[in-house]
C-alpha atoms as a PDB file:
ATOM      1  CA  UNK A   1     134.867 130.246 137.532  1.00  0.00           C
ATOM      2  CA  UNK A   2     131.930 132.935 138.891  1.00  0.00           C
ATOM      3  CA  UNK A   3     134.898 135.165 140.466  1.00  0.00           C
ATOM      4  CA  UNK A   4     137.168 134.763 136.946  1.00  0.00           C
ATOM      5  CA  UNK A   5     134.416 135.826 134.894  1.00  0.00           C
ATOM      6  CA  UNK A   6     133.244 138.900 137.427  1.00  0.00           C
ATOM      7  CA  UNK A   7     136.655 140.044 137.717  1.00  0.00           C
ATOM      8  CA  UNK A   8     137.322 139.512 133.367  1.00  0.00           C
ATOM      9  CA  UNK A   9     134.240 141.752 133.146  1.00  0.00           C
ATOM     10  CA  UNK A  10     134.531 143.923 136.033  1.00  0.00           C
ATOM     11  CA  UNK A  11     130.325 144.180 136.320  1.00  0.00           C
ATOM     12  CA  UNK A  12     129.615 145.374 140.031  1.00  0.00           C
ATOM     13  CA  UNK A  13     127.419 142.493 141.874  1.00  0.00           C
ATOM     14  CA  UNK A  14     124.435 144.750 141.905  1.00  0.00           C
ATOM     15  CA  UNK A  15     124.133 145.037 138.213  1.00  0.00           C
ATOM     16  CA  UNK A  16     123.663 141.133 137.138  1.00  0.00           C
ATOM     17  CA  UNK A  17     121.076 140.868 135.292  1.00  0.00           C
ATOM     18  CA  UNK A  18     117.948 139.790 136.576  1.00  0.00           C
ATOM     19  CA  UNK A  19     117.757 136.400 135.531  1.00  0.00           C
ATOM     20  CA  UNK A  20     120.832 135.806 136.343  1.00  0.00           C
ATOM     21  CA  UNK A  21     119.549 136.638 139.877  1.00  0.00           C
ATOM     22  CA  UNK A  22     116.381 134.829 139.879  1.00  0.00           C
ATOM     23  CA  UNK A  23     118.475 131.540 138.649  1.00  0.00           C
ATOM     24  CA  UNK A  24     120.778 131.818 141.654  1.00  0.00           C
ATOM     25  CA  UNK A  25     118.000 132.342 144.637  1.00  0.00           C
ATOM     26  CA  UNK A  26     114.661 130.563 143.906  1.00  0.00           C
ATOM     27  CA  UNK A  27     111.592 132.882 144.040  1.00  0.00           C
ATOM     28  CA  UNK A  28     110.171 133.164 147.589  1.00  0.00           C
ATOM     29  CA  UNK A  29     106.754 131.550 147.746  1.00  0.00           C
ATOM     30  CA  UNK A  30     105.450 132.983 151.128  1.00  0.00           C
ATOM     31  CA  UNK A  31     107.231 133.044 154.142  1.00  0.00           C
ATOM     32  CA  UNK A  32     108.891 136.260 155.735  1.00  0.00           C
ATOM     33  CA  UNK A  33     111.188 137.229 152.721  1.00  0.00           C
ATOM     34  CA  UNK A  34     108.386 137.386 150.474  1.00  0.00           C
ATOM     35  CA  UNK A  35     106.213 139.315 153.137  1.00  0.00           C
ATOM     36  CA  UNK A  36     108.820 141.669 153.903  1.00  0.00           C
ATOM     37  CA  UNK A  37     108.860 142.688 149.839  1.00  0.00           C
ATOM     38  CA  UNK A  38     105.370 142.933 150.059  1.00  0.00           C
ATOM     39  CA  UNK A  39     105.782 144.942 153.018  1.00  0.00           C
ATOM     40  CA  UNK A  40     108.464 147.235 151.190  1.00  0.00           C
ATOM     41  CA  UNK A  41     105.946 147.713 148.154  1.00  0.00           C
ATOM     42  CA  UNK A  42     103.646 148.931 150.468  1.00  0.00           C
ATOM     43  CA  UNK A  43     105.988 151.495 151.359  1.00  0.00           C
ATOM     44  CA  UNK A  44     106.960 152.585 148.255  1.00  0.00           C
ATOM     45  CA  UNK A  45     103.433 153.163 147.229  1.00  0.00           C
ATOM     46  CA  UNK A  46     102.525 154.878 150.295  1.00  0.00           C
ATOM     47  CA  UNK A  47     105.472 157.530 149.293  1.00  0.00           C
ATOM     48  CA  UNK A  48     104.283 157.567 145.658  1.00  0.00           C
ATOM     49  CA  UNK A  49     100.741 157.316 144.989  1.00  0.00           C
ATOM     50  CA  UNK A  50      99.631 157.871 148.498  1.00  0.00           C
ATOM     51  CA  UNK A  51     101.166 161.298 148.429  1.00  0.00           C
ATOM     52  CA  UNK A  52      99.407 162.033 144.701  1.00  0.00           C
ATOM     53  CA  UNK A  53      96.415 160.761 146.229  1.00  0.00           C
ATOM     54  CA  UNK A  54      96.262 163.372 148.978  1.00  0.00           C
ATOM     55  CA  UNK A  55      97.472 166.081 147.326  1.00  0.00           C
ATOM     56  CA  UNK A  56      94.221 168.063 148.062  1.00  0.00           C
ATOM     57  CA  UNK A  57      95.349 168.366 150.769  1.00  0.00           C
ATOM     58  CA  UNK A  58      98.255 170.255 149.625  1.00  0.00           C
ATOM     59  CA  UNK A  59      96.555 172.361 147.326  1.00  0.00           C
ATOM     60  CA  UNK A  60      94.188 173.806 149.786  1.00  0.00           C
ATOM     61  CA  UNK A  61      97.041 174.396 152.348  1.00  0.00           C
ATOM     62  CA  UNK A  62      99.286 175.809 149.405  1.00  0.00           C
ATOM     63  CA  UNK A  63      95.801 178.054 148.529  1.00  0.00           C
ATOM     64  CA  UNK A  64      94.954 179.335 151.628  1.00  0.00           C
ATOM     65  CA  UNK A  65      98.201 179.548 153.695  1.00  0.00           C
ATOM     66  CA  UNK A  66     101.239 179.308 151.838  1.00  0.00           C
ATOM     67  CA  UNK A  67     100.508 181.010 148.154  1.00  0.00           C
ATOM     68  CA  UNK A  68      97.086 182.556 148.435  1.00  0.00           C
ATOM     69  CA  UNK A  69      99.202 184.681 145.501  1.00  0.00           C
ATOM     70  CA  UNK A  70      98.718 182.409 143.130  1.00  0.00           C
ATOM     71  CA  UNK A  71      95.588 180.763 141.181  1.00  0.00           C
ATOM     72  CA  UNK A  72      94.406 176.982 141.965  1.00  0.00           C
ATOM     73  CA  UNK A  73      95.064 176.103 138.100  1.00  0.00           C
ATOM     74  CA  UNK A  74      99.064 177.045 138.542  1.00  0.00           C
ATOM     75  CA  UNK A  75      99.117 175.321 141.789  1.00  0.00           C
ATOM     76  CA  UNK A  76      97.504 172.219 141.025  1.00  0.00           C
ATOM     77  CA  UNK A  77     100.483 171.952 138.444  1.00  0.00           C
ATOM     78  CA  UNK A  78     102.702 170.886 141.538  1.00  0.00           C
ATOM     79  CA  UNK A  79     100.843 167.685 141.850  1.00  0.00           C
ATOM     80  CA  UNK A  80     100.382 167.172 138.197  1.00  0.00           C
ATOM     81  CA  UNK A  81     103.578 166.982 137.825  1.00  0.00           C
ATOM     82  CA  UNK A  82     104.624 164.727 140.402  1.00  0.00           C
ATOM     83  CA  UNK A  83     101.665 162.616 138.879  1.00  0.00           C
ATOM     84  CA  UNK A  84     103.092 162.379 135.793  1.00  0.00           C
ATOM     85  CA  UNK A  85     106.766 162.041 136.561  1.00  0.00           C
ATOM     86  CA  UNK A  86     106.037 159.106 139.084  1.00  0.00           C
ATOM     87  CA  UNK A  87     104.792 156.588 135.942  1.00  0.00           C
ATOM     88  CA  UNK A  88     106.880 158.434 133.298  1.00  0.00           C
ATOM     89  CA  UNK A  89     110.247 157.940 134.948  1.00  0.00           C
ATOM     90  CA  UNK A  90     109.838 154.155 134.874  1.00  0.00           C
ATOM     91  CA  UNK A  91     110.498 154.182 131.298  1.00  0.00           C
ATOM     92  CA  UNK A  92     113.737 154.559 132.347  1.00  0.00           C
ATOM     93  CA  UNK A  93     113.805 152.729 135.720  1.00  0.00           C
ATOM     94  CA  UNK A  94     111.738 149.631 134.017  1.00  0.00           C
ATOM     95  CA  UNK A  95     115.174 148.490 131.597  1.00  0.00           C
ATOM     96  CA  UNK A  96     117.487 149.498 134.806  1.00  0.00           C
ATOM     97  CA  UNK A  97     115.483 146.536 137.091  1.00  0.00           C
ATOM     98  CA  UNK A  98     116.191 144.010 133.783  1.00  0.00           C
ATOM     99  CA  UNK A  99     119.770 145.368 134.331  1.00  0.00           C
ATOM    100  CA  UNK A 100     119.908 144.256 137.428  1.00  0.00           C
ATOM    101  CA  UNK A 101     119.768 148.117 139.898  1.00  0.00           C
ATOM    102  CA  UNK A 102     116.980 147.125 141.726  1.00  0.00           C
ATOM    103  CA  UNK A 103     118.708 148.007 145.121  1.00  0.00           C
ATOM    104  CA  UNK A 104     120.412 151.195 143.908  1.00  0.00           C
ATOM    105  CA  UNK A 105     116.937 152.262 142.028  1.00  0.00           C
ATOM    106  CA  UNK A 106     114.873 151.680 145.184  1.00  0.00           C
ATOM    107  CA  UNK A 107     117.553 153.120 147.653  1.00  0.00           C
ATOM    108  CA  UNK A 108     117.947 155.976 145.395  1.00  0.00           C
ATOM    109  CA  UNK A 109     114.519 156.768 144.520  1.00  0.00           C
ATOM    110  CA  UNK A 110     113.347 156.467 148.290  1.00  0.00           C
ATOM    111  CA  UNK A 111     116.070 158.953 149.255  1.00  0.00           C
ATOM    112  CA  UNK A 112     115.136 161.684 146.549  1.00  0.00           C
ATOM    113  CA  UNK A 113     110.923 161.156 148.121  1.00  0.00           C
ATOM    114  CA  UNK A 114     112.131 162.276 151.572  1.00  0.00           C
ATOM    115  CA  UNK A 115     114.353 164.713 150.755  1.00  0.00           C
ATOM    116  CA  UNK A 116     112.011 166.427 148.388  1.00  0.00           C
ATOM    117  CA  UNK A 117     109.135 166.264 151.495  1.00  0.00           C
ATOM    118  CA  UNK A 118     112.128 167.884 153.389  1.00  0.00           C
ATOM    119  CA  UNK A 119     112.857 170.761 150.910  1.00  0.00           C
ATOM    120  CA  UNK A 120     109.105 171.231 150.035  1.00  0.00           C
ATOM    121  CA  UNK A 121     108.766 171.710 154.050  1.00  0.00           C
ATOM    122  CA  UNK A 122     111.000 174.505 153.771  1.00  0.00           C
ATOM    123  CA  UNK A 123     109.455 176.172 150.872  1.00  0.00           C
ATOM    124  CA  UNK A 124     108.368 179.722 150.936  1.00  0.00           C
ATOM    125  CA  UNK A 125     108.069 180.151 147.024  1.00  0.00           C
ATOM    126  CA  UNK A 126     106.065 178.630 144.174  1.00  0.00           C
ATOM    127  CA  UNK A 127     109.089 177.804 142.362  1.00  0.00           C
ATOM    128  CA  UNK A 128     110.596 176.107 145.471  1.00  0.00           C
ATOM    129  CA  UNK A 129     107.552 174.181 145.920  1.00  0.00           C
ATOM    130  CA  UNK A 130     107.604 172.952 142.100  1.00  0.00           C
ATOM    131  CA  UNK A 131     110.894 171.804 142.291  1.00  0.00           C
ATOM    132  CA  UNK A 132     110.819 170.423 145.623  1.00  0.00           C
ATOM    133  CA  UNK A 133     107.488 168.440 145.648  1.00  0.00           C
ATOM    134  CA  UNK A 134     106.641 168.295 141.793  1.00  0.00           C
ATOM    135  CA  UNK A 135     109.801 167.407 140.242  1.00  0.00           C
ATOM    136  CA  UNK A 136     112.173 166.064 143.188  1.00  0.00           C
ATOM    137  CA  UNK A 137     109.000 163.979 144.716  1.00  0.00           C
ATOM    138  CA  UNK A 138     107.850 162.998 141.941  1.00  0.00           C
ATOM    139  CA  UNK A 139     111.008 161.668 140.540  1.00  0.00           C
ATOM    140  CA  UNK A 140     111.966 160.015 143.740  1.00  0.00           C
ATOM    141  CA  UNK A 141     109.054 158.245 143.223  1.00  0.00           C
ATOM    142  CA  UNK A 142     109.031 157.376 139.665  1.00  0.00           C
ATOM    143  CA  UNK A 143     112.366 155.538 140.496  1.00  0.00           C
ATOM    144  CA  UNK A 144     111.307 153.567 143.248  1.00  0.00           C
ATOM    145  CA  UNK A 145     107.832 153.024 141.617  1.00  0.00           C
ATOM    146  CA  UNK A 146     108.450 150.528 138.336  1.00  0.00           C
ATOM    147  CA  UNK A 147     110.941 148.618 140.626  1.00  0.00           C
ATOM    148  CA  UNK A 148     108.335 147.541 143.186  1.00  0.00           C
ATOM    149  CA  UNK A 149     106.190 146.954 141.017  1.00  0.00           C
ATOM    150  CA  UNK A 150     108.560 144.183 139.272  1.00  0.00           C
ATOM    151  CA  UNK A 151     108.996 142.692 142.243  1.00  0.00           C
ATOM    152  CA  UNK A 152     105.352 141.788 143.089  1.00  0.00           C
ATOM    153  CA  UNK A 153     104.897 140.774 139.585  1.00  0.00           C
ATOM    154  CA  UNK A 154     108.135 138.341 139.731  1.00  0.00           C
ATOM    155  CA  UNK A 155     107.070 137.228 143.071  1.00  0.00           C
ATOM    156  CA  UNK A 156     103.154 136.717 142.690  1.00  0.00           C
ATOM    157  CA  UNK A 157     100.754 138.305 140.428  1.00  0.00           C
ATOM    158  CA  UNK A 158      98.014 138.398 142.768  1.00  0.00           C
ATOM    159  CA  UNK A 159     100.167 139.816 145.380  1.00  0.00           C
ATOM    160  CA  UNK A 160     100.634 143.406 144.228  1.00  0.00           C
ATOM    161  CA  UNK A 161      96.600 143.902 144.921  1.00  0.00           C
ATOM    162  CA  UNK A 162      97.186 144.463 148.719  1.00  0.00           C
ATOM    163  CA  UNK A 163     100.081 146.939 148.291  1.00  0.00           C
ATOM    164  CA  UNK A 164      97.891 149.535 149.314  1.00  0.00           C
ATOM    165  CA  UNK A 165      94.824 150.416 151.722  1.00  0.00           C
ATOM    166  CA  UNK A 166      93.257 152.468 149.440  1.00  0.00           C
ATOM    167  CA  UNK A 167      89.731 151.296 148.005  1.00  0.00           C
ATOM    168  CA  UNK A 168      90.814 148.203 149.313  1.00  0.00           C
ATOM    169  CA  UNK A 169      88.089 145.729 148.090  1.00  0.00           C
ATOM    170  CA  UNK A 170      89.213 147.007 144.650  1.00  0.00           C
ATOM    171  CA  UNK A 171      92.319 145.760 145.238  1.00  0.00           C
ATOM    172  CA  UNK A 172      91.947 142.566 146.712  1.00  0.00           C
ATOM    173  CA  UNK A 173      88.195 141.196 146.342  1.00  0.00           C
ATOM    174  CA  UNK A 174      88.367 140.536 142.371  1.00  0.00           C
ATOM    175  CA  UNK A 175      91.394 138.452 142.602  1.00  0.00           C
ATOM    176  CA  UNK A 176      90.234 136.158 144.539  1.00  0.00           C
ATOM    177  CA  UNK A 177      88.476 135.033 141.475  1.00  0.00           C
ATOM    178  CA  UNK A 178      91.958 134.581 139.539  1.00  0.00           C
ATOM    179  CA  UNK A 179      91.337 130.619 139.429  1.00  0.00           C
ATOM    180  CA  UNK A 180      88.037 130.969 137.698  1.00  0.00           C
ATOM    181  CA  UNK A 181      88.285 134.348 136.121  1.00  0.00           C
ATOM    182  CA  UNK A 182      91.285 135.990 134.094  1.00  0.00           C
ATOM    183  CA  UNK A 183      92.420 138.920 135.131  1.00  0.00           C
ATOM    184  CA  UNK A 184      92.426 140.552 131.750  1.00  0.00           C
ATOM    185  CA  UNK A 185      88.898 139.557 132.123  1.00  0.00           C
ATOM    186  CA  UNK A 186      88.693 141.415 135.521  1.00  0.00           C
ATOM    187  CA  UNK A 187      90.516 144.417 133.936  1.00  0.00           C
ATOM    188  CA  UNK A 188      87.771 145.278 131.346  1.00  0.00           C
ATOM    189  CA  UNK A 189      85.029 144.459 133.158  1.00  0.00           C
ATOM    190  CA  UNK A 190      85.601 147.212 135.642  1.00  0.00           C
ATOM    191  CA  UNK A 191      87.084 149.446 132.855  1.00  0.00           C
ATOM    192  CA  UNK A 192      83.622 149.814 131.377  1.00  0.00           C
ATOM    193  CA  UNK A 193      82.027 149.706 135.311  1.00  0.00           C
ATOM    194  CA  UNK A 194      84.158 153.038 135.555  1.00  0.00           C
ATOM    195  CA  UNK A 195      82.542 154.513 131.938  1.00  0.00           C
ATOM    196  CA  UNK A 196      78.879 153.535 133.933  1.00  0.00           C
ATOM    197  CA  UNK A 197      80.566 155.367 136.357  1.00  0.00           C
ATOM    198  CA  UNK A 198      81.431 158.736 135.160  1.00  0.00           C
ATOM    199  CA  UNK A 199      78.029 158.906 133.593  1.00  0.00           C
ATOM    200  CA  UNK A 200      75.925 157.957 136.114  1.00  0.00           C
ATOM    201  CA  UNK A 201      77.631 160.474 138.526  1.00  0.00           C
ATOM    202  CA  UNK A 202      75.678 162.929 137.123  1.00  0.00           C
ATOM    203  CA  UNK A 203      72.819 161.525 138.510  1.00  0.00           C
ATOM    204  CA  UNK A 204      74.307 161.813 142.152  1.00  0.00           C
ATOM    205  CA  UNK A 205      72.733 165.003 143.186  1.00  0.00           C
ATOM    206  CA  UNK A 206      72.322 164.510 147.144  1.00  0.00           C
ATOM    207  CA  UNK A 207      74.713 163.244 149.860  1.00  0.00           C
ATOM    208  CA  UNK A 208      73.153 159.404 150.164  1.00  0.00           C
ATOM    209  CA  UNK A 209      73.656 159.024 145.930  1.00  0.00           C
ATOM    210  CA  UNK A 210      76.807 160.684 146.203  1.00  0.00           C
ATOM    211  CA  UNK A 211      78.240 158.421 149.659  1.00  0.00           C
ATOM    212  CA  UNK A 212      76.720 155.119 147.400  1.00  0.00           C
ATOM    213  CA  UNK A 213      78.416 156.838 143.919  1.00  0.00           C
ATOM    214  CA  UNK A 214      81.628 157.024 145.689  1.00  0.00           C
ATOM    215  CA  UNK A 215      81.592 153.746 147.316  1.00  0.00           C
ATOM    216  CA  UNK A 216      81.351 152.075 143.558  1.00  0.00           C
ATOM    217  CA  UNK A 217      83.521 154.381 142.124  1.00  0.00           C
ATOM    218  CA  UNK A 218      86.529 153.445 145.146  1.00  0.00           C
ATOM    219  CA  UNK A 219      85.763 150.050 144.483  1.00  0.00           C
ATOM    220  CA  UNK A 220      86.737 150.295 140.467  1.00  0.00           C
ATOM    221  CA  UNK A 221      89.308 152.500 140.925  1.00  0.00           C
ATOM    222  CA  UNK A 222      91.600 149.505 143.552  1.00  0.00           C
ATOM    223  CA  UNK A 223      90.941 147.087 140.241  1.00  0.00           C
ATOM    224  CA  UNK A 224      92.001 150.169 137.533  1.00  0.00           C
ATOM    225  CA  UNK A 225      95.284 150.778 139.882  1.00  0.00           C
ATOM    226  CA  UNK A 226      96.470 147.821 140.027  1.00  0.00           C
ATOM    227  CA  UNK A 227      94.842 145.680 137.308  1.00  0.00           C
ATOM    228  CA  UNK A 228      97.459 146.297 134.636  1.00  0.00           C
ATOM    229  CA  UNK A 229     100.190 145.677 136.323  1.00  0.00           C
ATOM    230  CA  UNK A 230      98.778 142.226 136.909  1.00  0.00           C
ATOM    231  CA  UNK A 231      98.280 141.304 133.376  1.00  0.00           C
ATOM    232  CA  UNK A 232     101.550 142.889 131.820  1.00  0.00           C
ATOM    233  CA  UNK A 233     103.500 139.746 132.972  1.00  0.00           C
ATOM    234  CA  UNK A 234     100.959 137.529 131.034  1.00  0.00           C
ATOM    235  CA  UNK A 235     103.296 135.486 128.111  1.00  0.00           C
ATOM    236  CA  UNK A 236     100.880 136.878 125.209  1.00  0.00           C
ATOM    237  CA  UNK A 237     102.200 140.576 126.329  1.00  0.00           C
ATOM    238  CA  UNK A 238     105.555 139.827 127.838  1.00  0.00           C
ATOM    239  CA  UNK A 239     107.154 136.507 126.054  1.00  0.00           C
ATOM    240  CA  UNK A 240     110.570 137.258 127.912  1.00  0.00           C
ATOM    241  CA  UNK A 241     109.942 137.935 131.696  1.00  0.00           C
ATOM    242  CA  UNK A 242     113.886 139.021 131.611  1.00  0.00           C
ATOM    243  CA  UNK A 243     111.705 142.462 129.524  1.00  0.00           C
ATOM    244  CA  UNK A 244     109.374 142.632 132.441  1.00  0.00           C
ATOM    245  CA  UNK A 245     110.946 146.094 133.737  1.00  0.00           C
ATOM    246  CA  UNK A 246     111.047 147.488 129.943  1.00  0.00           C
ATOM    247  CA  UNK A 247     107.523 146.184 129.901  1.00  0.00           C
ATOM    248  CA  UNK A 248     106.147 148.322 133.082  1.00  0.00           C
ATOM    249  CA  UNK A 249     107.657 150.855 132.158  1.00  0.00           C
ATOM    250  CA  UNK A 250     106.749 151.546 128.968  1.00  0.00           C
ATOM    251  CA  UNK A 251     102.470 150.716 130.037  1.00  0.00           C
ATOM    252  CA  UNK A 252     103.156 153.207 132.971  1.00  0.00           C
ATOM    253  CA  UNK A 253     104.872 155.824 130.965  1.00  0.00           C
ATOM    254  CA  UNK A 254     102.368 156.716 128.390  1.00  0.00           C
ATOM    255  CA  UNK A 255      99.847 156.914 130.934  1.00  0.00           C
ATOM    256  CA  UNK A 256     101.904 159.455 132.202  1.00  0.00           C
ATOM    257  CA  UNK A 257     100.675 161.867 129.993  1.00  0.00           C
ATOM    258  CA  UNK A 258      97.183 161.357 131.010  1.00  0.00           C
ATOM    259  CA  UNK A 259      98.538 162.342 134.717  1.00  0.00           C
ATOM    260  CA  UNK A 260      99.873 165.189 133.324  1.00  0.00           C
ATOM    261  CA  UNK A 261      96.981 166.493 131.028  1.00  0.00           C
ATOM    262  CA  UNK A 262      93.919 165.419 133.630  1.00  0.00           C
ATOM    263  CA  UNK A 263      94.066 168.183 136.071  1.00  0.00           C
ATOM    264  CA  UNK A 264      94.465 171.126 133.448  1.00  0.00           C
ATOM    265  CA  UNK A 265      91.514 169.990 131.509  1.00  0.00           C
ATOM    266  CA  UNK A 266      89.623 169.311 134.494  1.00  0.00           C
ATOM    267  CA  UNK A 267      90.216 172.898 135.833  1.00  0.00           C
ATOM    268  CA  UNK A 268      88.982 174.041 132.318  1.00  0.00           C
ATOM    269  CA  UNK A 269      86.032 172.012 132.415  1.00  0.00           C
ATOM    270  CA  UNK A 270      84.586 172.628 135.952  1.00  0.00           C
ATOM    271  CA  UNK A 271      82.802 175.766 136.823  1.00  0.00           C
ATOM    272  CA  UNK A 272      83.920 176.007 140.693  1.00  0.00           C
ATOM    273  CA  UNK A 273      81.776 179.078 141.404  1.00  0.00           C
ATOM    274  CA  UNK A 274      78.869 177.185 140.578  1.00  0.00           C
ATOM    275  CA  UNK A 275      79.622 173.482 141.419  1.00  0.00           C
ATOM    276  CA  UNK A 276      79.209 172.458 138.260  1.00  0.00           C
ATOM    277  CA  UNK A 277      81.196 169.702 136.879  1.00  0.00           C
ATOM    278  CA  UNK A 278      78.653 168.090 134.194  1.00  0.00           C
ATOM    279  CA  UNK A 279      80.938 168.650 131.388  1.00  0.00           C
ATOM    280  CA  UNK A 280      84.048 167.080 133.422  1.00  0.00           C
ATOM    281  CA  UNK A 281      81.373 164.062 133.924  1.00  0.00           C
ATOM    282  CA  UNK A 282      80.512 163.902 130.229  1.00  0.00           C
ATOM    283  CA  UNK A 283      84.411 163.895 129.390  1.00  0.00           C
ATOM    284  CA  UNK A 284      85.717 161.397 131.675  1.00  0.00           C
ATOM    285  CA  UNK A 285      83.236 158.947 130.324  1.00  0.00           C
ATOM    286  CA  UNK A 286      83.732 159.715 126.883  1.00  0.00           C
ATOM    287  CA  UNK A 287      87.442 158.928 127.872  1.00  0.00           C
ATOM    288  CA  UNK A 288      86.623 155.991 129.482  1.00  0.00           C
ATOM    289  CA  UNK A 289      84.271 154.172 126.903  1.00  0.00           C
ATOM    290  CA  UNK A 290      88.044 154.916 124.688  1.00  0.00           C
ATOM    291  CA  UNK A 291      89.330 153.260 127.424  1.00  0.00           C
ATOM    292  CA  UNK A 292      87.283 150.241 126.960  1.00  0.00           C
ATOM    293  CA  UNK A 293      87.435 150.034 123.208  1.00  0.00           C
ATOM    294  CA  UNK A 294      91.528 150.243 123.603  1.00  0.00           C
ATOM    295  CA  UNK A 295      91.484 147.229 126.194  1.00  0.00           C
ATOM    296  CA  UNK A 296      89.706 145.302 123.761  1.00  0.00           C
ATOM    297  CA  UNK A 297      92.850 144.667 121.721  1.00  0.00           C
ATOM    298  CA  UNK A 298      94.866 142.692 124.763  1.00  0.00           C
ATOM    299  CA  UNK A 299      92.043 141.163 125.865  1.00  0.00           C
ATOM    300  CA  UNK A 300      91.402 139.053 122.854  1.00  0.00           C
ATOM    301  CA  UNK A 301      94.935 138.575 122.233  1.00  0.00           C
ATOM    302  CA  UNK A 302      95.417 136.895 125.747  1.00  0.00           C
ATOM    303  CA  UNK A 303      92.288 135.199 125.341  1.00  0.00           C
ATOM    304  CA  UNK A 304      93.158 133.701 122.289  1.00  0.00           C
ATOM    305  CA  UNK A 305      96.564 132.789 123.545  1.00  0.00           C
ATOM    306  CA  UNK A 306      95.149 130.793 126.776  1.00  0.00           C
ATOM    307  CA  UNK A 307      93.174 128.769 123.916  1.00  0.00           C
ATOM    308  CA  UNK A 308      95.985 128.051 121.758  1.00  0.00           C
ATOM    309  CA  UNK A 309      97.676 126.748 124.762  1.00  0.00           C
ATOM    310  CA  UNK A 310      94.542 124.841 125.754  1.00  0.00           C
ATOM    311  CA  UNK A 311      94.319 123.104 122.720  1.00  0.00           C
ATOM    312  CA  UNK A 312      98.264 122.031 122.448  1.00  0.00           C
ATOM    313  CA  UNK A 313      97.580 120.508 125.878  1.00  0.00           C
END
């Protein structure tokens, strides 16, 4: 019957539709399978975000040695756009994984991250090195990104907070608190830690404030990584978990443009030649107390959901 309709249709195995899949293998609930995704996840974040995360690196070695032509604002385009095209290009790979390309999307994506690395390691021009890095890296990544993501959510929800050793309380240590406290709950909490945050960095004036600033700021940043994609699953936001992909992708992609606006305005608001980044601190928690007044919205509309159900109980 399975092989008349396929073969009526002609739709390649890889593109059934994910809940078609997840009817026909039952979701792994430990064991090595589901290890081995988490294990993959890792990976892909490692080539995504854990590249973005050290591009400092890059832009000193792009300053110093490679370009010493050109000014840190144009290079630190390179990484903003890899930045940005990492969570905007899920609003195209997050439908795709409800399609059913999860394999081709991951294979694909990982591919276009190392061969990017590759060309970028041959670079001797600033062009070369946006194309290469910003736009080939970065969309490499975007692919695989969403994907992985999708997976941890379908798998576990608490499970995509150890895809990464960064500020690695952050991403573990609050949900270990998921049976008692939501993790909407979580979400906002440490959304408005972050606006304490950017204000009270101005106070950090020596290296002992700055070591114990740094170490609260780390910790905020694991739960603001990973924090939404562990409440976009949630019924209230996502009735239809066959949407999930569309879903991620569309959260990820508008903060995209954030990624893609941060670093310019950041360069305009810090005075290098005199280390002074007060109004930097004064915008980022401006931004972030918006932040805080935006997640208000979901929060009491998953709150109010978990009571309805409550009370039909």
């Amino acid at each position: 019957m399975d092989e008349t309709r396929e073969a009526k249709h002609g739709a390649p195995p890889s593109a059934e539709p994910l809940e078609q899949v997840q009817s026909q293998r039952p979701i792994p609930n430990g064991g090595l399978e589901a290890w081995l995704s988490v294990f993959a996840v890792f990976c892909v974040f490692v080539n995504s975000w854990g590249l973005i995360s050290t591009y400092g690196a890059f832009q000193e070695f792009y300053q110093t040695v490679l370009l010493p032509n050109e000014s840190p604002s144009s290079i630190s385009w390179v990484g903003s756009i890899q930045a940005t095209l990492v969570v905007m290009v899920g609003i195209v790979s997050g439908p795709l994984v409800d399609l059913g390309y999860l394999r081709p999307l991951i294979i694909s994506g990982s591919f276009l991250v190392v061969f990017g690395m590759m060309m970028t390691s041959l670079a001797t021009q600033y062009y070369q090195v946006i194309l290469a890095q910003g736009f080939c890296v970065g969309i490499g990544g975007g692919i695989a990104y969403i994907p992985a993501l999708v997976v941890i959510s379908i798998l576990s929800f608490y499970m995509v907070a150890i895809i990464n050793g960064a500020s690695a309380f952050g991403r573990t240590v609050p949900y270990l608190l998921g049976s008692r406290v939501k993790p909407i709950g979580i979400l906002i909490t440490c959304v408005a830690g972050s606006a304490i945050a950017m204000f009270t960095w101005t106070a950090a004036t020596n290296i002992p404030g700055f070591i114990v600033w740094a170490c609260y700021w780390g910790f905020l940043t694991g739960v603001l990584v990973t924090g939404p994609t562990s409440i976009v699953s949630h019924p209230a936001l996502c009735p239809d978990l066959k949407m999930l992909g569309t879903r991620m992708g569309m959260m990820w992609g508008i903060s995209s443009l954030g990624s893609l606006a941060g670093t310019p305005i950041a360069g305009t608001l810090v005075e290098l030649s005199e280390a002074n980044f007060l109004r930097a601190q004064i915008f980022a928690g401006c931004m972030m107390v918006g932040a805080v007044a935006l997640q208000s919205c979901p929060t009491f509309v998953i709150f109010r959901y978990d009571r309805k159900g409550q009370g039909s109980q």
